[in-house]
PDB file of N, CA and C in Angstrom:
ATOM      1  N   UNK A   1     227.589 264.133 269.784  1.00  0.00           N
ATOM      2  CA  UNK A   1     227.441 265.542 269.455  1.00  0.00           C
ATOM      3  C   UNK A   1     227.625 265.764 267.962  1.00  0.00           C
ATOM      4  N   UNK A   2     228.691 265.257 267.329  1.00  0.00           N
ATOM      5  CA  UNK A   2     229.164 265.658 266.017  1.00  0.00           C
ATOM      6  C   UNK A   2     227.790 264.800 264.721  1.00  0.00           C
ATOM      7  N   UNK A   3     227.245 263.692 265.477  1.00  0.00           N
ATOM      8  CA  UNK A   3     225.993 263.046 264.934  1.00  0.00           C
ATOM      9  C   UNK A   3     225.163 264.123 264.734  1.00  0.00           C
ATOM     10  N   UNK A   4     224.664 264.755 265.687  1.00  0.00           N
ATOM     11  CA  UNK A   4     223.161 265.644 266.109  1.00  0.00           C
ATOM     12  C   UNK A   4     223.497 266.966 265.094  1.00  0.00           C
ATOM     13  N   UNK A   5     225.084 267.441 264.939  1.00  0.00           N
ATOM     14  CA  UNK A   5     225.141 268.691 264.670  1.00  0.00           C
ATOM     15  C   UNK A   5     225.243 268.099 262.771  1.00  0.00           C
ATOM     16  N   UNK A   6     225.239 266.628 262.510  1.00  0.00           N
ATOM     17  CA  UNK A   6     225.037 266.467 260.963  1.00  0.00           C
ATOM     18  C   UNK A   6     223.386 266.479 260.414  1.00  0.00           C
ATOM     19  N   UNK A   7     222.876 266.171 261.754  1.00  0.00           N
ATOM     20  CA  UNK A   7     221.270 266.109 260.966  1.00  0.00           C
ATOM     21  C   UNK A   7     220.336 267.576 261.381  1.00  0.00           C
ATOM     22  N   UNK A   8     221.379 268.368 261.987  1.00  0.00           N
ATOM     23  CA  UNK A   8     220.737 270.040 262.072  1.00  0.00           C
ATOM     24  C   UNK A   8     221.512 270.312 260.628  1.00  0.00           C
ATOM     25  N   UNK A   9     222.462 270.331 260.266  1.00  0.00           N
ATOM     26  CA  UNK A   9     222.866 270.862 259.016  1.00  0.00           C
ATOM     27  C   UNK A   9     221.991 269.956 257.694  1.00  0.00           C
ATOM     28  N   UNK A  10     221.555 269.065 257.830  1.00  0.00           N
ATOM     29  CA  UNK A  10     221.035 267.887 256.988  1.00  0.00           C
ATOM     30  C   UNK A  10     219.521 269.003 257.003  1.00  0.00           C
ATOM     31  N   UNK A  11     218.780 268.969 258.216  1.00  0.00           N
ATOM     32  CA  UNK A  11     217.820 269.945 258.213  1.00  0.00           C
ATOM     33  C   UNK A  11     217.729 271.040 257.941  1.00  0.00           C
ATOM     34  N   UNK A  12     218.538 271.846 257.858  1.00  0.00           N
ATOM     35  CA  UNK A  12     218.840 273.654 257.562  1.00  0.00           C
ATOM     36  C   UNK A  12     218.832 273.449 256.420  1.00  0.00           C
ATOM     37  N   UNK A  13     219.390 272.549 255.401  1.00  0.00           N
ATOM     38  CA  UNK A  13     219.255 272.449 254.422  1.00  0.00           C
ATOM     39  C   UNK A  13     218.105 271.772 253.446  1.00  0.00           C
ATOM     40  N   UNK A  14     217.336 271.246 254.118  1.00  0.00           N
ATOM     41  CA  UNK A  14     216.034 270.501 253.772  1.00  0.00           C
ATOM     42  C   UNK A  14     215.370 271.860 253.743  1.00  0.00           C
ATOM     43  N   UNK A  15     215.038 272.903 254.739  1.00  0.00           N
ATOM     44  CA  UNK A  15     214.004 273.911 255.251  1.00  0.00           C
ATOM     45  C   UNK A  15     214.699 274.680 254.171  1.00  0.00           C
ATOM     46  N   UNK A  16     215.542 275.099 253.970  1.00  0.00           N
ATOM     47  CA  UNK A  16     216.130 275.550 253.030  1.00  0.00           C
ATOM     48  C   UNK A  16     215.940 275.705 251.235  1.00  0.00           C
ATOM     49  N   UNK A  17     215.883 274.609 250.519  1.00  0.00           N
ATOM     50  CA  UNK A  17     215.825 273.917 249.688  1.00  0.00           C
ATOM     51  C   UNK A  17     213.928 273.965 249.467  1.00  0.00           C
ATOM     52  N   UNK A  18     212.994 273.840 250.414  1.00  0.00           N
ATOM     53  CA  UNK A  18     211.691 273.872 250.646  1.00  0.00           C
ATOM     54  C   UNK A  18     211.318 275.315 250.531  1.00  0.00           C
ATOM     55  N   UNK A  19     211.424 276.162 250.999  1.00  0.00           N
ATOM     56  CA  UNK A  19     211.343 277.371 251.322  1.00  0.00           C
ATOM     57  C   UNK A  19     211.881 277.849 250.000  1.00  0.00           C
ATOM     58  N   UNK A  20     212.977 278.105 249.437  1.00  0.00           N
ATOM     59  CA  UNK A  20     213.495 278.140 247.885  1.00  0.00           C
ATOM     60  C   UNK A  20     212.317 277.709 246.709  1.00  0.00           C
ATOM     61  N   UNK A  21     211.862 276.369 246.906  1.00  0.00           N
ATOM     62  CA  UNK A  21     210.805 275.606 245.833  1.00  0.00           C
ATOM     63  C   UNK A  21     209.905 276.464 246.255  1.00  0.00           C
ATOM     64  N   UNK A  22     209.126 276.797 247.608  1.00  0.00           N
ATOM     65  CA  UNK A  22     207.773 277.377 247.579  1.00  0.00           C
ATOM     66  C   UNK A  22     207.976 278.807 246.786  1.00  0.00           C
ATOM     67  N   UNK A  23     209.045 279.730 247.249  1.00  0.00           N
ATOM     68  CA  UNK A  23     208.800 281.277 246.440  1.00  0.00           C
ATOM     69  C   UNK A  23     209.029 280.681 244.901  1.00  0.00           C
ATOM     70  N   UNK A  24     209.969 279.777 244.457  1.00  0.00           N
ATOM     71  CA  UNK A  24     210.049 280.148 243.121  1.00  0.00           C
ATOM     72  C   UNK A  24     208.536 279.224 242.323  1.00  0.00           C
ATOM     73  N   UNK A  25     207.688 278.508 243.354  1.00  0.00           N
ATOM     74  CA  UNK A  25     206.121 277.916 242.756  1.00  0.00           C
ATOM     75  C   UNK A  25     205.429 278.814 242.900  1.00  0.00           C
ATOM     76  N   UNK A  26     205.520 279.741 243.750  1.00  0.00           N
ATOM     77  CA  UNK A  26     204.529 280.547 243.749  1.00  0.00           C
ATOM     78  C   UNK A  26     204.831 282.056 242.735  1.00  0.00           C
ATOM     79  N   UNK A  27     205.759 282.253 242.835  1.00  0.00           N
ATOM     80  CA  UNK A  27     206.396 283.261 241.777  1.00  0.00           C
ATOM     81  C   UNK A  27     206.114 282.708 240.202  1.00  0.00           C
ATOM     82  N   UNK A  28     206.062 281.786 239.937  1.00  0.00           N
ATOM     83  CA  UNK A  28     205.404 281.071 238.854  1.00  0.00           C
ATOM     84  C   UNK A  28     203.921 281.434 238.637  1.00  0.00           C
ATOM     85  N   UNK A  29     203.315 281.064 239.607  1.00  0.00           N
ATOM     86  CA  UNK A  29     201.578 281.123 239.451  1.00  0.00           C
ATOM     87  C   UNK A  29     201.202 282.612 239.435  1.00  0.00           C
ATOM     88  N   UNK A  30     201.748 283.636 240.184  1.00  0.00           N
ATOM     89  CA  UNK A  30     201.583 284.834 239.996  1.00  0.00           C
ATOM     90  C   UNK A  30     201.802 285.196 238.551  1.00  0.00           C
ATOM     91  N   UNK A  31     203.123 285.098 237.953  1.00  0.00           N
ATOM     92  CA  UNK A  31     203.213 285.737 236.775  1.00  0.00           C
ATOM     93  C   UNK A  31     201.966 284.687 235.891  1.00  0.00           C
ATOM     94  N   UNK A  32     201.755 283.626 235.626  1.00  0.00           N
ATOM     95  CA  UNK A  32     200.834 282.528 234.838  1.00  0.00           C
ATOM     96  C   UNK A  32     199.773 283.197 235.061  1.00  0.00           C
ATOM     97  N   UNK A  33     199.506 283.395 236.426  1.00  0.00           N
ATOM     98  CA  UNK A  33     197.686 284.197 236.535  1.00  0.00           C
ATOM     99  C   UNK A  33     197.478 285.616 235.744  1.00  0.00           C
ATOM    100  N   UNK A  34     198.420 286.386 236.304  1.00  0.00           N
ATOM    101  CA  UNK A  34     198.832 287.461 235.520  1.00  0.00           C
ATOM    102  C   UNK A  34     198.591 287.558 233.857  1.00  0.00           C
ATOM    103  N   UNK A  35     199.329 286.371 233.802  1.00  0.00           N
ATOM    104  CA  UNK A  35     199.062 286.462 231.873  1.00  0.00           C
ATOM    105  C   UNK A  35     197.794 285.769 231.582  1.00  0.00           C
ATOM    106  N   UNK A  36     197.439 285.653 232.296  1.00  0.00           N
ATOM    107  CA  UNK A  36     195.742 285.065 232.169  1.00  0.00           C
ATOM    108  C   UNK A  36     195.072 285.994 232.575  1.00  0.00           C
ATOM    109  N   UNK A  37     195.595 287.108 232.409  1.00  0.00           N
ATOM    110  CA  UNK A  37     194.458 288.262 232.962  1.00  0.00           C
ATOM    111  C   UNK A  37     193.664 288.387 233.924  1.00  0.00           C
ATOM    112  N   UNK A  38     194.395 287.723 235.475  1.00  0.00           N
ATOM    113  CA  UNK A  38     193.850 287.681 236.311  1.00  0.00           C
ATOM    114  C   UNK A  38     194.196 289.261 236.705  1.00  0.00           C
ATOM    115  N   UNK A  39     193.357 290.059 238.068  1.00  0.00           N
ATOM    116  CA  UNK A  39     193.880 290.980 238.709  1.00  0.00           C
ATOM    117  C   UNK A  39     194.990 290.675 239.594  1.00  0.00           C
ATOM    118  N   UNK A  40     195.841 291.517 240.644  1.00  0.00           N
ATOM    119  CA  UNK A  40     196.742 291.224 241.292  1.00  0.00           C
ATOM    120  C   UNK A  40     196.149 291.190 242.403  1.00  0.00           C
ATOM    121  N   UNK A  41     194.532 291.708 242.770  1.00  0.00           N
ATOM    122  CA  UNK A  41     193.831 291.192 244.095  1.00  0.00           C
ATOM    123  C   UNK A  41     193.397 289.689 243.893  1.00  0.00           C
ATOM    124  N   UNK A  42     193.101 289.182 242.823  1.00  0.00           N
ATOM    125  CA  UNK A  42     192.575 288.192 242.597  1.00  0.00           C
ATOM    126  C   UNK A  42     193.915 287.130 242.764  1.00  0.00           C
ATOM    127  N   UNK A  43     194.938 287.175 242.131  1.00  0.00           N
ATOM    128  CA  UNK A  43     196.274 286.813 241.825  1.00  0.00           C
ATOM    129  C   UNK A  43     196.396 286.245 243.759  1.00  0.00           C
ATOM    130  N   UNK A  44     196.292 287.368 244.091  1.00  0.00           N
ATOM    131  CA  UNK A  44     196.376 287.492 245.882  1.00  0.00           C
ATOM    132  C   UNK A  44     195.529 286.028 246.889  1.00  0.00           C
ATOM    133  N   UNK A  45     194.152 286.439 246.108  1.00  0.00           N
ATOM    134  CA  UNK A  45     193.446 285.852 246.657  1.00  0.00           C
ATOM    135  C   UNK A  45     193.070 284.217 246.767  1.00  0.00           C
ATOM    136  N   UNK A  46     193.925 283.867 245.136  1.00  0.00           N
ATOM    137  CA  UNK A  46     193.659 282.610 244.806  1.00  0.00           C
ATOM    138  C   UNK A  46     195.423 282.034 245.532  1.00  0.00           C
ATOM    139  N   UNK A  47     195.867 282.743 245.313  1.00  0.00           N
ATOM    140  CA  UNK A  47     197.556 281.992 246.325  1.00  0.00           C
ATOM    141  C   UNK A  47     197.229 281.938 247.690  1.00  0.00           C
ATOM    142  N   UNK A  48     196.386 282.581 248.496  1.00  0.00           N
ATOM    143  CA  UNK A  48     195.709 282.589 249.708  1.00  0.00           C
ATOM    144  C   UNK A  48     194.947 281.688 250.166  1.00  0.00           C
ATOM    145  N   UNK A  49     194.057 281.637 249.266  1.00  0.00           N
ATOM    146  CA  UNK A  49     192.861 280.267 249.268  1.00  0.00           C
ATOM    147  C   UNK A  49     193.424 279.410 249.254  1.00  0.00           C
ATOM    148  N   UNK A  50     194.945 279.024 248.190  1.00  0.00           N
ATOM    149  CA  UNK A  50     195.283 277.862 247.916  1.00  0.00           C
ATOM    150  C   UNK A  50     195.937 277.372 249.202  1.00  0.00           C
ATOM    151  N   UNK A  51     196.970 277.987 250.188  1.00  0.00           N
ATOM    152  CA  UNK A  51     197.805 278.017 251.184  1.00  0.00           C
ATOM    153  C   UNK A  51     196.421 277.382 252.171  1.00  0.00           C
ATOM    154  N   UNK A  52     195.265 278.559 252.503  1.00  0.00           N
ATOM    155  CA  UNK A  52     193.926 277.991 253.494  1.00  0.00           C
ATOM    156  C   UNK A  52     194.229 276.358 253.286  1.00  0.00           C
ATOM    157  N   UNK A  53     193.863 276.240 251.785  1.00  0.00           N
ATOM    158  CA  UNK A  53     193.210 274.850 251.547  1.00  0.00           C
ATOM    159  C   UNK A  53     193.883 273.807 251.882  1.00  0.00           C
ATOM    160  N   UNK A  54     195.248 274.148 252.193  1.00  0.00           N
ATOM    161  CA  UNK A  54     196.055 273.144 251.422  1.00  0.00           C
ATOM    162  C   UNK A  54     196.476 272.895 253.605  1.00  0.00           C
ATOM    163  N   UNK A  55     196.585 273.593 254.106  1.00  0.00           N
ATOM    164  CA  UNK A  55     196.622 274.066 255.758  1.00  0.00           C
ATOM    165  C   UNK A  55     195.590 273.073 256.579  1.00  0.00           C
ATOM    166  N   UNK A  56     194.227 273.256 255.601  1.00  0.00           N
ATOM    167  CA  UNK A  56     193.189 272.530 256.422  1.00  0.00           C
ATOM    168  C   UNK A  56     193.037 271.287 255.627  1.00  0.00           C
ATOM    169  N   UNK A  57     193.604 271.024 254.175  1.00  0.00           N
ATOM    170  CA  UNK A  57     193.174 269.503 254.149  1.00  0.00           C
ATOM    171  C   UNK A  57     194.484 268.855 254.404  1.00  0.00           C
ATOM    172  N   UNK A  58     195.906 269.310 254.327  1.00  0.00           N
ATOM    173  CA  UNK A  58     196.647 268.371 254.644  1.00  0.00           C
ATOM    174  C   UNK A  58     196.741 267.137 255.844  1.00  0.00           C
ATOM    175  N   UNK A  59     196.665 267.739 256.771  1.00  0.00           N
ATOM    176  CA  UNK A  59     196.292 267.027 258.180  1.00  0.00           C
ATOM    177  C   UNK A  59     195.367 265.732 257.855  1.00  0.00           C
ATOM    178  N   UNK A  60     194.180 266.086 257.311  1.00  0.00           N
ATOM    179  CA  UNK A  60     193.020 265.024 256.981  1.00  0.00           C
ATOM    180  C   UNK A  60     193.539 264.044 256.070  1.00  0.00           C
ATOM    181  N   UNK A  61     194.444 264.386 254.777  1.00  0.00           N
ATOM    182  CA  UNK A  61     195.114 263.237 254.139  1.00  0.00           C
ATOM    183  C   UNK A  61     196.322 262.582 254.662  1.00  0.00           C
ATOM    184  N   UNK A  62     196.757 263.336 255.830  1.00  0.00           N
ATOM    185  CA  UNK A  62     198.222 262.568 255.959  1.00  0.00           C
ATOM    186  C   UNK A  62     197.381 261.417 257.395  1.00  0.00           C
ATOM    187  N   UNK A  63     196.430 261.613 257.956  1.00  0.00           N
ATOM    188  CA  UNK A  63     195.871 260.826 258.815  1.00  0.00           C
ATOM    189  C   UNK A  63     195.122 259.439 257.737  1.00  0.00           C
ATOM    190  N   UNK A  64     194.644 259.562 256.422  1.00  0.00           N
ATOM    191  CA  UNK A  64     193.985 259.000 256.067  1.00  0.00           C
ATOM    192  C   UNK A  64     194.788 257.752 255.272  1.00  0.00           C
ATOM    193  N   UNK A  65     196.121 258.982 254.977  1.00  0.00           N
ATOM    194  CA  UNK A  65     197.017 258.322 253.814  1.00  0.00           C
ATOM    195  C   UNK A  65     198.041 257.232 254.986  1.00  0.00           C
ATOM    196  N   UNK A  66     197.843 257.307 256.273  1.00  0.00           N
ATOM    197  CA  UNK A  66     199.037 257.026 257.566  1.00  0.00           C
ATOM    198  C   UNK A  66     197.998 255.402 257.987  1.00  0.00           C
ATOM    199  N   UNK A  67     196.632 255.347 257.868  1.00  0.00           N
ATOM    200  CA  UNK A  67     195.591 254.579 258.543  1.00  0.00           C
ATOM    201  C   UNK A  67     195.807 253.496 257.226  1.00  0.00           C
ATOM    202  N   UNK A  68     195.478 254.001 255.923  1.00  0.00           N
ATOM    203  CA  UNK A  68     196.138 252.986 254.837  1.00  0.00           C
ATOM    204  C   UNK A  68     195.342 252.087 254.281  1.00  0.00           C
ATOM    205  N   UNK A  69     194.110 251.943 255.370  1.00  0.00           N
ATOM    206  CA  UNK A  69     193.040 250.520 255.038  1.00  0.00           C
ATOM    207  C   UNK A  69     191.914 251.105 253.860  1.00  0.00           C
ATOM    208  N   UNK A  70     191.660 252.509 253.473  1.00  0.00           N
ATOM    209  CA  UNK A  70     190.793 252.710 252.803  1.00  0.00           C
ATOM    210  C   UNK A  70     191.654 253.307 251.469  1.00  0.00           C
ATOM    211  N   UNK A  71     192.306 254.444 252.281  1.00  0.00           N
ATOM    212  CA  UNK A  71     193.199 254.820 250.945  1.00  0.00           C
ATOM    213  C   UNK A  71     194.713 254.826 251.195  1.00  0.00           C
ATOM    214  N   UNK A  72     195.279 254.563 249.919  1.00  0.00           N
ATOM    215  CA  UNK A  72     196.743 254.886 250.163  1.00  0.00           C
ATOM    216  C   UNK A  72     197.259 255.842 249.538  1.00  0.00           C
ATOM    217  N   UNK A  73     198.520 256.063 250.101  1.00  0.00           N
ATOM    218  CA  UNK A  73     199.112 257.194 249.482  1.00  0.00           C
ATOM    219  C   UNK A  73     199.372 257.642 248.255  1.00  0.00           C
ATOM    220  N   UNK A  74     199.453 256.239 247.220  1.00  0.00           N
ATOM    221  CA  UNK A  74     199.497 256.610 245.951  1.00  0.00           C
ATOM    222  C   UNK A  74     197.959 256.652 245.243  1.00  0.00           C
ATOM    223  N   UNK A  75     196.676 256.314 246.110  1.00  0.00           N
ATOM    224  CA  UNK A  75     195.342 256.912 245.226  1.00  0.00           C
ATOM    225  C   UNK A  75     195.222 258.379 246.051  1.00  0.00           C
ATOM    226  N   UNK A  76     195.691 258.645 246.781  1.00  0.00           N
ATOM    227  CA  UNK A  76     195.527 260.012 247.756  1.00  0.00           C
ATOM    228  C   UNK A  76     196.345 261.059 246.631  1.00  0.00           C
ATOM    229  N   UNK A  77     197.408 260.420 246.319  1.00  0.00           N
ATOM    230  CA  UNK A  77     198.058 261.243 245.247  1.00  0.00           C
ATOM    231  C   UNK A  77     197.818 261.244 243.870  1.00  0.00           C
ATOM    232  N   UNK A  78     197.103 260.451 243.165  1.00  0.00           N
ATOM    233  CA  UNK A  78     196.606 260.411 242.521  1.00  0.00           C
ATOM    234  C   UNK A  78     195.296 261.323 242.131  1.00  0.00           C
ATOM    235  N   UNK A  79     194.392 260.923 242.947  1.00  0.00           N
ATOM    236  CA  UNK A  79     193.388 262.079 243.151  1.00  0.00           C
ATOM    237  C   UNK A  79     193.641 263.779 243.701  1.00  0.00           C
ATOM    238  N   UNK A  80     195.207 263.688 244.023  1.00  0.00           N
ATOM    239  CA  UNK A  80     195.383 265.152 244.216  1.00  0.00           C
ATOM    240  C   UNK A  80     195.624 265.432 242.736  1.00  0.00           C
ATOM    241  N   UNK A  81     196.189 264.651 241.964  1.00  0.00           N
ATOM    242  CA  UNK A  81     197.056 265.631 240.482  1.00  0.00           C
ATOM    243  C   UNK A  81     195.778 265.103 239.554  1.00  0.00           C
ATOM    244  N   UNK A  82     194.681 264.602 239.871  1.00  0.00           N
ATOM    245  CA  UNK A  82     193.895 264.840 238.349  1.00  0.00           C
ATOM    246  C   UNK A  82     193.529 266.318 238.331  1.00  0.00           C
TER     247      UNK A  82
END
């Protein structure tokens, strides 16, 4: 019992810590777009798109990056940050 109740607190704090990084990345790109003279529909729309994109290709790289024989995780990541 006292095992299970260290890796729910180990987790509350992972989801935690994640959830923290996403508002303060995205609170970033808002104000950055902003000073780039984006609109705040546009501002909207491109943090939206990005969430879509990122929803429907993750799945496809973590299957591709998991199979290993064509690509691996570090050209999968690679080709995400050029």
């Amino acid at each position: 019992m006292n095992g299970s109740k260290h890796i729910s607190n180990c987790y509350s704090a992972l989801q935690g810590l994640y959830w923290m990084s996403y508002g303060a990345i995205y609170t970033f790109a808002a104000v950055f777009l902003l000073d780039r003279k984006f609109t705040d529909s546009q501002v909207g729309t491109l943090i939206a798109l990005a969430c879509v994109f990122s929803a429907i290709f993750q799945p496809f790289a973590a299957a591709a990056a998991d199979r290993g024989k064509r690509f691996s995780l570090r050209s999968l990541m690679t080709l995400i940050c050029l």
